[in-house]
C-alpha atoms as a PDB file:
ATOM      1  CA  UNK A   1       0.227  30.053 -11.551  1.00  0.00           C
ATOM      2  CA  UNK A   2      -1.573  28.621 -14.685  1.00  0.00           C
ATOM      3  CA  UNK A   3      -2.199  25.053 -15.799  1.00  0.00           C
ATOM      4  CA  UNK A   4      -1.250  24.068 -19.195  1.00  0.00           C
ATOM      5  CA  UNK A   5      -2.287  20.399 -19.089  1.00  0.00           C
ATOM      6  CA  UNK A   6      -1.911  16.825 -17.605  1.00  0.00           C
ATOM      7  CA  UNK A   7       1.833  15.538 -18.900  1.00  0.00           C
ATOM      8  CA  UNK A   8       1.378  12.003 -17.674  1.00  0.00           C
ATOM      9  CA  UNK A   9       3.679   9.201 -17.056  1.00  0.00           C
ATOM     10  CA  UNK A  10       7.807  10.481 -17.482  1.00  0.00           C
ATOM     11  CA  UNK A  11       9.536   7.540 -16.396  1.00  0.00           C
ATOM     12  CA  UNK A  12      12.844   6.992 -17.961  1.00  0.00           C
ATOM     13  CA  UNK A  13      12.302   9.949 -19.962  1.00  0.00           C
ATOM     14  CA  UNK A  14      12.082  12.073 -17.130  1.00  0.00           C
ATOM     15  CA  UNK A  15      15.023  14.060 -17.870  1.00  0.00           C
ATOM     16  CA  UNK A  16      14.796  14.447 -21.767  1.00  0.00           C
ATOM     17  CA  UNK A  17      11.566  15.796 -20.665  1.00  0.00           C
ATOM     18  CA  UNK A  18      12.124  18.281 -18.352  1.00  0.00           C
ATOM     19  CA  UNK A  19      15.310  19.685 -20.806  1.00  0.00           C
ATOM     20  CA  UNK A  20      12.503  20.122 -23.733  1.00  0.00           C
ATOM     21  CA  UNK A  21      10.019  21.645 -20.860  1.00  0.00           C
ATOM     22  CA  UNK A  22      13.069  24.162 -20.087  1.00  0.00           C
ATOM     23  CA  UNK A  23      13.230  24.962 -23.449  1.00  0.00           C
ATOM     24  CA  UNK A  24       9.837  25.395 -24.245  1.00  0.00           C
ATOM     25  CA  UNK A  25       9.230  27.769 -21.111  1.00  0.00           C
ATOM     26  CA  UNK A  26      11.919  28.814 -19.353  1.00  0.00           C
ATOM     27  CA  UNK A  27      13.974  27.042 -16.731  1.00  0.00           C
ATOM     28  CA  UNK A  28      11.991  27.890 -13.413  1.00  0.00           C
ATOM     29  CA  UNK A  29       9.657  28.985 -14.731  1.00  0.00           C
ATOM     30  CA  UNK A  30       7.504  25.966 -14.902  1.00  0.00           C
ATOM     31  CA  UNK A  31       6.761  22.978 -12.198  1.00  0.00           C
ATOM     32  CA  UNK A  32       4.603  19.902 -12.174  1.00  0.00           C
ATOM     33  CA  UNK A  33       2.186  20.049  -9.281  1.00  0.00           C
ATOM     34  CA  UNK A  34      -0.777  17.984  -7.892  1.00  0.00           C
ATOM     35  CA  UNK A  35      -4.235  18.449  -6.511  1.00  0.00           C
ATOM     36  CA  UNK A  36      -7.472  16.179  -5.677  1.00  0.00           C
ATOM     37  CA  UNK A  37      -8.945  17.871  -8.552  1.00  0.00           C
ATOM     38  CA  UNK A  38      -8.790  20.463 -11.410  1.00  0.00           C
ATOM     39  CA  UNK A  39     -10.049  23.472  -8.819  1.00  0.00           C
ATOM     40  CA  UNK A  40      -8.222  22.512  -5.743  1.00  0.00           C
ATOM     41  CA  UNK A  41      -5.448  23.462  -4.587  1.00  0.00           C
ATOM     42  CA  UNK A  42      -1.748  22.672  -5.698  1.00  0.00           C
ATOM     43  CA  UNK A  43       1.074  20.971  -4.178  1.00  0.00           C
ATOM     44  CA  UNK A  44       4.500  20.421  -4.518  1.00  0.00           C
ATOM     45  CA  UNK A  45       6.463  17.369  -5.212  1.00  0.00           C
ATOM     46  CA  UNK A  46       7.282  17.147  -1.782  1.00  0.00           C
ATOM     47  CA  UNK A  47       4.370  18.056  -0.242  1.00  0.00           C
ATOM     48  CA  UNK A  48       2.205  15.563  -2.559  1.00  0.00           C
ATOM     49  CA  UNK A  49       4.508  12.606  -1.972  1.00  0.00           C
ATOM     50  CA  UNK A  50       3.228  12.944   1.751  1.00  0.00           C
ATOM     51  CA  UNK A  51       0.167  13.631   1.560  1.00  0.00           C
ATOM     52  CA  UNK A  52      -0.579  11.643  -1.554  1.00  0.00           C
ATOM     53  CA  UNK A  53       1.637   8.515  -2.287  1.00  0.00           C
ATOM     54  CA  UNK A  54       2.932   7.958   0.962  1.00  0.00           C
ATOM     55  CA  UNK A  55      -0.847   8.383   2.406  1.00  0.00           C
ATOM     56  CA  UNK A  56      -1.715   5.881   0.415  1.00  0.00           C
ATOM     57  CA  UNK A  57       0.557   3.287   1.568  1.00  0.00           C
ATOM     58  CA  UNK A  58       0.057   4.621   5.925  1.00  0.00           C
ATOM     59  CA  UNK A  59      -3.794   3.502   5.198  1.00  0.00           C
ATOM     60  CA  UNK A  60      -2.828   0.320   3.508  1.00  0.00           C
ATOM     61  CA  UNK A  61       0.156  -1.167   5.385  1.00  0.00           C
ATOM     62  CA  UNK A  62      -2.529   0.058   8.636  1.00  0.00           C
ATOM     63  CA  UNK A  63      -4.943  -3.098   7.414  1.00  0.00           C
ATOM     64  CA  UNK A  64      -1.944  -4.962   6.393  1.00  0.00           C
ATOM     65  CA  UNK A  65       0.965  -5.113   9.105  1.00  0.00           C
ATOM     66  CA  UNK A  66       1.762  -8.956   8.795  1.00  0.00           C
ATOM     67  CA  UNK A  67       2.916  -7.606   5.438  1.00  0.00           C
ATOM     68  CA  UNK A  68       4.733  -4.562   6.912  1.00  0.00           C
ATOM     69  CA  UNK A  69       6.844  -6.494   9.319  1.00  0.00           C
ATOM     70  CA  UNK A  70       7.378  -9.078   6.186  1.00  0.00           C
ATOM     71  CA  UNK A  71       9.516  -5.962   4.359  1.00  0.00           C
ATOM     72  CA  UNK A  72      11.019  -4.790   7.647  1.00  0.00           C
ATOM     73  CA  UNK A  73      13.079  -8.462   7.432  1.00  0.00           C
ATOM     74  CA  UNK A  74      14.687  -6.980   4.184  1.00  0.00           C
ATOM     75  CA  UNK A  75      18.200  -5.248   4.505  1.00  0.00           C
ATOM     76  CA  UNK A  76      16.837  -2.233   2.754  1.00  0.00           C
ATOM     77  CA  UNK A  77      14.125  -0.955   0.240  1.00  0.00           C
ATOM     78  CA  UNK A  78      15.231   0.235  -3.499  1.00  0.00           C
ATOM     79  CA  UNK A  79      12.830   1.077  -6.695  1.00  0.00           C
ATOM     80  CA  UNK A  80      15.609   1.782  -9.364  1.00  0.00           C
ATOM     81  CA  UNK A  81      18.922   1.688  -8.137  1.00  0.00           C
ATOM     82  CA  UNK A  82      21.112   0.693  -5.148  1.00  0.00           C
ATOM     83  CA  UNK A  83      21.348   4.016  -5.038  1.00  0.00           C
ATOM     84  CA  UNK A  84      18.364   5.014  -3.509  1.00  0.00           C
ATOM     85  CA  UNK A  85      19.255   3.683   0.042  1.00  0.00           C
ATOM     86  CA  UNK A  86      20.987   7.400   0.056  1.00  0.00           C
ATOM     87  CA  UNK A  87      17.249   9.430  -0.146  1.00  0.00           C
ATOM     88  CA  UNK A  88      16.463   7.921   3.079  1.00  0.00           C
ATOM     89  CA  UNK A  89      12.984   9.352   4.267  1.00  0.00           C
ATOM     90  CA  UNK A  90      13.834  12.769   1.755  1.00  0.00           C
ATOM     91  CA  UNK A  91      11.616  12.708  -1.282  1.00  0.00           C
ATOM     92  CA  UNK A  92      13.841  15.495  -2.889  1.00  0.00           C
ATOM     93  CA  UNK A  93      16.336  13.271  -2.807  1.00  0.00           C
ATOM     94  CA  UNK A  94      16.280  11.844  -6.862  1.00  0.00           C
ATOM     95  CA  UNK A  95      19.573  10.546  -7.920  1.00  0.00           C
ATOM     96  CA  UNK A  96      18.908   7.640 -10.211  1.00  0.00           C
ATOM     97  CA  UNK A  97      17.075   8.166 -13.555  1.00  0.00           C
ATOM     98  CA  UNK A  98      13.567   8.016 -12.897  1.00  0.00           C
ATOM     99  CA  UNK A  99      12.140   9.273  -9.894  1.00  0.00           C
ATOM    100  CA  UNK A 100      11.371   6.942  -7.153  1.00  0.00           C
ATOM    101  CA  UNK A 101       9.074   7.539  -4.808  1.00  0.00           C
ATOM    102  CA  UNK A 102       7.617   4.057  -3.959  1.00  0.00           C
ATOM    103  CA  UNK A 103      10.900   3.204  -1.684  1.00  0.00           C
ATOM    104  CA  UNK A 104      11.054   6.635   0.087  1.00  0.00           C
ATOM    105  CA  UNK A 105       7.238   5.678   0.916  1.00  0.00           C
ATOM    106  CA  UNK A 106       7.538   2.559   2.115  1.00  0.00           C
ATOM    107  CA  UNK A 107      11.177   3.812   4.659  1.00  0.00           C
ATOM    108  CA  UNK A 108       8.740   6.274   5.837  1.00  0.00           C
ATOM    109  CA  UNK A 109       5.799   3.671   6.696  1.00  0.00           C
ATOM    110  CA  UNK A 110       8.036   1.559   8.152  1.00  0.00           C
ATOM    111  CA  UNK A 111       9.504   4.145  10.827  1.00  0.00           C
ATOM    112  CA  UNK A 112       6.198   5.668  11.545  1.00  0.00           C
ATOM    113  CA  UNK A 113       4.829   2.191  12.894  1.00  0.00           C
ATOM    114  CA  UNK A 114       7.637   1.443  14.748  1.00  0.00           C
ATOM    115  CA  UNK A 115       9.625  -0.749  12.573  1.00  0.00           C
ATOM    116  CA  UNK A 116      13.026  -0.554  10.882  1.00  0.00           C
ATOM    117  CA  UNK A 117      15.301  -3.076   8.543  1.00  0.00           C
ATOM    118  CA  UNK A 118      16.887  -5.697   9.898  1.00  0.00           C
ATOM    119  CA  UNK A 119      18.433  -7.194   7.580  1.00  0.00           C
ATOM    120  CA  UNK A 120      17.037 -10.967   8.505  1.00  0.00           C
ATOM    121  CA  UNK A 121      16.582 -11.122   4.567  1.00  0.00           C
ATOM    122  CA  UNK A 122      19.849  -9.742   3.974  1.00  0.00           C
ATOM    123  CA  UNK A 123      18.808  -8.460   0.243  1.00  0.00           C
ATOM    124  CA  UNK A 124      17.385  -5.416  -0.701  1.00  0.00           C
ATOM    125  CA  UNK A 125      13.602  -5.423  -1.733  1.00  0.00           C
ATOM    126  CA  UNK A 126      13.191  -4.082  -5.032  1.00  0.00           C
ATOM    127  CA  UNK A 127       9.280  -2.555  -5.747  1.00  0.00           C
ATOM    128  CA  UNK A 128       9.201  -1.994  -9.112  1.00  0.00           C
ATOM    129  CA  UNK A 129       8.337  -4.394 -11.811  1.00  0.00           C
ATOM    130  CA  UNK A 130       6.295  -7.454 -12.089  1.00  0.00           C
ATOM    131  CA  UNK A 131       9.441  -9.823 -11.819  1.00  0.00           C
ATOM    132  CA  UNK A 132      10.684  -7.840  -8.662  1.00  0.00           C
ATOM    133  CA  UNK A 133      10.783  -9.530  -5.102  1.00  0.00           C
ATOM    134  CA  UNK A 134       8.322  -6.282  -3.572  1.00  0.00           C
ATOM    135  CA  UNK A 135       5.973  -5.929  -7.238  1.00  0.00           C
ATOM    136  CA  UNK A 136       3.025  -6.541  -4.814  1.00  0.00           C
ATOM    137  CA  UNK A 137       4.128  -3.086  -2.930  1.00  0.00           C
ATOM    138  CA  UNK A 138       4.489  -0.700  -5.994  1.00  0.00           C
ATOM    139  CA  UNK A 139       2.285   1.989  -6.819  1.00  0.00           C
ATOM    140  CA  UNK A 140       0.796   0.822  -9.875  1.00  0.00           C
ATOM    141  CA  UNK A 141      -0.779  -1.722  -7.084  1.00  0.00           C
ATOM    142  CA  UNK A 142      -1.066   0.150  -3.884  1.00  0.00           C
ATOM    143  CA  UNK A 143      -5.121   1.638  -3.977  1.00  0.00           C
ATOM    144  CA  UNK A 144      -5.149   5.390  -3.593  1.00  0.00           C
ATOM    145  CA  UNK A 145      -6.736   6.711  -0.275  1.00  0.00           C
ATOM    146  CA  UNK A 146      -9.022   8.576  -2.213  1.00  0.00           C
ATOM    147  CA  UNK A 147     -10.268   7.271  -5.634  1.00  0.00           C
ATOM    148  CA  UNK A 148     -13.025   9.241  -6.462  1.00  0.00           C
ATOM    149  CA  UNK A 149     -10.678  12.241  -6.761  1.00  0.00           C
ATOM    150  CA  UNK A 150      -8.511  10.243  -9.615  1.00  0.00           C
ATOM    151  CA  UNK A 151      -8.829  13.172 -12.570  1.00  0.00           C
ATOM    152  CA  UNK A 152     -10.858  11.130 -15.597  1.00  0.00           C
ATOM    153  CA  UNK A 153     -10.037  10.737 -18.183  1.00  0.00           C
ATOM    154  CA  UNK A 154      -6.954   8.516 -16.240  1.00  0.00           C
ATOM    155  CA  UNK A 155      -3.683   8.808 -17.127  1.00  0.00           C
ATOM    156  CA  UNK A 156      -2.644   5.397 -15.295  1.00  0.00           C
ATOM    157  CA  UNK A 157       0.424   4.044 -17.019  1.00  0.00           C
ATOM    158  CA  UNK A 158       0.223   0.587 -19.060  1.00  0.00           C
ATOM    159  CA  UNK A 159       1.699  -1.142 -15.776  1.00  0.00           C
ATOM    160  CA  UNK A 160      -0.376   0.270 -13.213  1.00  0.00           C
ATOM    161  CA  UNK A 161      -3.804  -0.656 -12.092  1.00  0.00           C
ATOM    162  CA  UNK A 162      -6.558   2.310 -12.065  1.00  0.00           C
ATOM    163  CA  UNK A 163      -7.544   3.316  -8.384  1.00  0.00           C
ATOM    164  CA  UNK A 164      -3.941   3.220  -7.756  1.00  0.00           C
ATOM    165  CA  UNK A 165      -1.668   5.393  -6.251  1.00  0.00           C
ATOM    166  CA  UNK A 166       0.378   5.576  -9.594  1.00  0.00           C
ATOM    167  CA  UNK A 167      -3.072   6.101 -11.154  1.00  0.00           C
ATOM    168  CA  UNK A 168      -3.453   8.897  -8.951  1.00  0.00           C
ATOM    169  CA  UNK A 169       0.341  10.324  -9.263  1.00  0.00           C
ATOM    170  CA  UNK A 170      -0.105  10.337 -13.285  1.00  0.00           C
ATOM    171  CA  UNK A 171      -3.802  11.264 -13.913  1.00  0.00           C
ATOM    172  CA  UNK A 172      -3.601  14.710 -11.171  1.00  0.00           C
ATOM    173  CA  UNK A 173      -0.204  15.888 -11.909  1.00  0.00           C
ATOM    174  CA  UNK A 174      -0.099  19.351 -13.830  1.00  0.00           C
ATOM    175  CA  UNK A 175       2.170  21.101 -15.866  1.00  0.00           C
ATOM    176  CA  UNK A 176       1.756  24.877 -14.224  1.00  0.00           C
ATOM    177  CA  UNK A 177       3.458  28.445 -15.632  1.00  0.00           C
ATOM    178  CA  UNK A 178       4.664  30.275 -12.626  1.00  0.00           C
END
């Protein structure tokens, strides 16, 4: 496996993207993976939502439960879509247009410490931009567990705060050659 370089932020893009990075090398025979730094090992999409993102928010939602039980009142968690009710607690589950990971995150959090949706706010809380009802819960906000290991320079998207999670998720994601 070799690194080519740091792609940054996809967003909407994300699937113009990866058409021109199937072009460019080969479909499968490229990935995006991510590590705590340039020599360390490499993960998976899957495996770095876990250990990564979804660490991130286990350690925070840990000194902040009041705030936990506050989105277990919703009737569900979204980022982009209705839609993403259907991922459930699967990361590889990316139907919508960007990928959302925040949601999946948060569904996981919420089941590990015991909680699930009730529905007592019968809306769905939507983490994802500043005018959403959950904006305090999205990545670009969320601190990463580990913020010394954010690769400099960062990569942190114009809507994200550094030391976040999203810093993280941008500024140590790789563009590899299988």
């Amino acid at each position: 496996m070799t690194k080519l370089k740091r792609p940054g932020f996809f967003g909407r893009r994300r699937d113009e993207i990866v058409k021109q990075l199937d072009i460019d090398y080969g479909k499968g025979k490229w990935a995006l993976r991510w590590c705590l730094d340039k020599d360390s090992t490499m993960y998976d999409f899957e495996r770095a939502c876990k250990l990564f993102y979804e660490e991130s928010y286990v350690r925070y939602f840990a000194e902040h439960m009041d705030e936990l039980k506050q989105i277990a009142k919703y009737a569900e968690v979204i980022d982009n879509a209705e839609t993403n009710v259907q991922s459930g607690c699967d990361y590889s589950i990316q139907e919508a247009y960007s990928t959302h990971i925040q949601d999946i995150a948060i569904r996981n959090v919420v089941k590990l410490f015991g909680y699930k949706f009730t529905g007592e706010i019968p809306e769905l809380l939507v983490v994802r931009s500043k005018d959403s009802t959950g904006y305090k819960w999205g990545p670009g906000n969320i601190p990463f567990w580990a913020p010394t290991f954010i690769s400099k320079p960062s990569l942190v998207p114009s809507w994200a705060n550094k030391g976040t999670v999203e810093d993280f998720w941008q500024s140590n994601k790789w563009l590899v050659i299988l």
